[in-house]
C-alpha atoms as a PDB file:
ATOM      1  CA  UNK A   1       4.025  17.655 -27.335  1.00  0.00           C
ATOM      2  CA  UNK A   2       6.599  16.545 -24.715  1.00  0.00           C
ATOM      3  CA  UNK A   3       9.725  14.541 -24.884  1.00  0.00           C
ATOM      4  CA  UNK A   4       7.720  12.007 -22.202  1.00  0.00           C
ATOM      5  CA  UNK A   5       4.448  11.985 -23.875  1.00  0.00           C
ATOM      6  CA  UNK A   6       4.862   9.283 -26.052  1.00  0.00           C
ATOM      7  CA  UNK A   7       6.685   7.078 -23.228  1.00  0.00           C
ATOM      8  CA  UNK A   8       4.714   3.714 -21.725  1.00  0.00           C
ATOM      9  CA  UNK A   9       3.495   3.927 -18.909  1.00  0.00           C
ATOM     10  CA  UNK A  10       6.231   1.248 -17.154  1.00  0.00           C
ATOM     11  CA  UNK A  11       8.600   3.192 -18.436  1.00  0.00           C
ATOM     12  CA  UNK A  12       8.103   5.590 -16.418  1.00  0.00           C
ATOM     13  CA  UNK A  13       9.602   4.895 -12.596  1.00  0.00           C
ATOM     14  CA  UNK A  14       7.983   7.301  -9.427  1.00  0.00           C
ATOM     15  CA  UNK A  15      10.035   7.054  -6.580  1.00  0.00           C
ATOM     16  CA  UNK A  16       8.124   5.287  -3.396  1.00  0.00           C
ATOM     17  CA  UNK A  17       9.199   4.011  -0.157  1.00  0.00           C
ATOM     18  CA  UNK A  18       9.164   0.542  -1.926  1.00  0.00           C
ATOM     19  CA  UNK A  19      12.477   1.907  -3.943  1.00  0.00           C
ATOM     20  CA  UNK A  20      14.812   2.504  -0.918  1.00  0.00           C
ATOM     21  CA  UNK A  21      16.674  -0.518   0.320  1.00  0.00           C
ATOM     22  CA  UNK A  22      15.260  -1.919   3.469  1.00  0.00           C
ATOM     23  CA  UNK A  23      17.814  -0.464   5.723  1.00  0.00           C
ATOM     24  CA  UNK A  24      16.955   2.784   4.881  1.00  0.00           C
ATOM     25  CA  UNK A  25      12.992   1.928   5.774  1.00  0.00           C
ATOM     26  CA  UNK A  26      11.237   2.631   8.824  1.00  0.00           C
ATOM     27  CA  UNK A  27      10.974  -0.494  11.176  1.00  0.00           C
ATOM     28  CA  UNK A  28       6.956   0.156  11.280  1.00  0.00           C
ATOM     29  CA  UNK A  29       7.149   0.533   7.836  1.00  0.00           C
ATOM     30  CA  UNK A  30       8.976  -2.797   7.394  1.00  0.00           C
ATOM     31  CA  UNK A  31       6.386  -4.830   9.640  1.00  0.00           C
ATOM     32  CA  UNK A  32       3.548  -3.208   8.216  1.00  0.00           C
ATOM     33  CA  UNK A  33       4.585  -4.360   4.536  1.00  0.00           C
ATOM     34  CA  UNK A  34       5.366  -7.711   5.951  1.00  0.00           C
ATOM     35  CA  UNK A  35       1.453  -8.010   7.758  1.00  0.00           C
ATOM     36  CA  UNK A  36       0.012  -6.669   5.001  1.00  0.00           C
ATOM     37  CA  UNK A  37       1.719  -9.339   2.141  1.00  0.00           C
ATOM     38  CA  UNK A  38       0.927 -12.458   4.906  1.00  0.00           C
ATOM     39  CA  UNK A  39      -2.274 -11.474   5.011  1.00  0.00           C
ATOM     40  CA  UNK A  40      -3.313 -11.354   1.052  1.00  0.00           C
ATOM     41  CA  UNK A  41      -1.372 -14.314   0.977  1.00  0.00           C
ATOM     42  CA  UNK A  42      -3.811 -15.716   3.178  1.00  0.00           C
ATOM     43  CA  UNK A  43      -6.736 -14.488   1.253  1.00  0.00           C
ATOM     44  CA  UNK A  44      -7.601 -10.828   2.629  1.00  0.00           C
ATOM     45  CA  UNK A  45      -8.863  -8.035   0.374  1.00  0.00           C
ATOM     46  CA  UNK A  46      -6.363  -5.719  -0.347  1.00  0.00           C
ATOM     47  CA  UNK A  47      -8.719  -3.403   1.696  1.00  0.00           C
ATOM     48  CA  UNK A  48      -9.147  -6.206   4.851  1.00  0.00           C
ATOM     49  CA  UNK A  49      -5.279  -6.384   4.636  1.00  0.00           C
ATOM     50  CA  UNK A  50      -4.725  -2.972   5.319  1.00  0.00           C
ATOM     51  CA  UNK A  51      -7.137  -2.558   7.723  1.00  0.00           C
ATOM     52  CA  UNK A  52      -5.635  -5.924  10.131  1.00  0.00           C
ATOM     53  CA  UNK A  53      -2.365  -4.691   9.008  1.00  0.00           C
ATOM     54  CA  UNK A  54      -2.705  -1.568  10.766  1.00  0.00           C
ATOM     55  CA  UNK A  55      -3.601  -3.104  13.680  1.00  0.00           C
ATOM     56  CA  UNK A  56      -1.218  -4.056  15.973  1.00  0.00           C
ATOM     57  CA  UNK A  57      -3.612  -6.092  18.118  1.00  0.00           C
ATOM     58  CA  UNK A  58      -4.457  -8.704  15.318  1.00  0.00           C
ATOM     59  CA  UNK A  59      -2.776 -11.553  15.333  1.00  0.00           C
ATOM     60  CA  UNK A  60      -1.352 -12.425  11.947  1.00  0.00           C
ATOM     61  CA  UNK A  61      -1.433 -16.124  12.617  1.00  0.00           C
ATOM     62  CA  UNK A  62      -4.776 -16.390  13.962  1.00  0.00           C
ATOM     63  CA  UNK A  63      -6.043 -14.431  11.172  1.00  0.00           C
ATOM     64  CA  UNK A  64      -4.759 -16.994   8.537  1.00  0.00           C
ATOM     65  CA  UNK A  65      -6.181 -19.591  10.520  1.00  0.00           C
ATOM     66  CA  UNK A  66      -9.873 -18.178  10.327  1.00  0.00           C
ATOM     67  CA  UNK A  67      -9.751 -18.318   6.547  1.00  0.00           C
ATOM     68  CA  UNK A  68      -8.032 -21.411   6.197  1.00  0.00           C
ATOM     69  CA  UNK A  69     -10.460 -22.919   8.154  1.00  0.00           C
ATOM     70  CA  UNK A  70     -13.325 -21.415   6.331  1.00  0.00           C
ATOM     71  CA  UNK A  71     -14.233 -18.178   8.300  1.00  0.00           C
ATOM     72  CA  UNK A  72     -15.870 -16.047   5.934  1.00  0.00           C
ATOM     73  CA  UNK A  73     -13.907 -12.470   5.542  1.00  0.00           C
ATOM     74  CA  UNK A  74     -16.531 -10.287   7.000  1.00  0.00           C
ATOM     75  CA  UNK A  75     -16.771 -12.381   9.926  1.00  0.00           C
ATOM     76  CA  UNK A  76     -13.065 -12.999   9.882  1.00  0.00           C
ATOM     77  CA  UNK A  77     -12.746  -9.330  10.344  1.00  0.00           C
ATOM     78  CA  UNK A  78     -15.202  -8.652  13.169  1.00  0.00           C
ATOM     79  CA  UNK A  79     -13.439 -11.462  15.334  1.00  0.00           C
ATOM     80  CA  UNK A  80     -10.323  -9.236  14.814  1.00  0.00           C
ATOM     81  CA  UNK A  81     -11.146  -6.043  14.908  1.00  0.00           C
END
């Protein structure tokens, strides 16, 4: 039996690009994190996030807008994409 086999799982800490301060990020990484966050905020599967996210020719603004105004998701993402 190991020393870490009785540890909790949030004990335990993996290191990710999340961990390094911001400075030390890639700028694509940066805006990519910041898409992706404004657009579950505005009601995207995690999935439909990463998708738009990835895609530099969706507007972020425009996609809140389609939801807010009642779009439904699958057609929110067609318009987009």
């Amino acid at each position: 039996m190991s020393a870490r086999s009785g540890a909790r799982a949030d004990d335990v800490r993996m290191s990710t690009t999340e961990d390094r301060r911001p400075e030390e990020r890639d700028p694509s990484s940066l805006v990519f994190d910041w898409r992706f966050s404004q657009l579950v905020r505005a009601g995207y599967t995690h999935d439909a996030a990463w998708r738009l996210a990835d895609s530099s020719d969706v507007e972020i603004r425009v996609a809140e807008r389609l939801l807010a105004s009642g779009c439904p998701l699958e057609t929110a993402q067609r318009i987009l994409l």
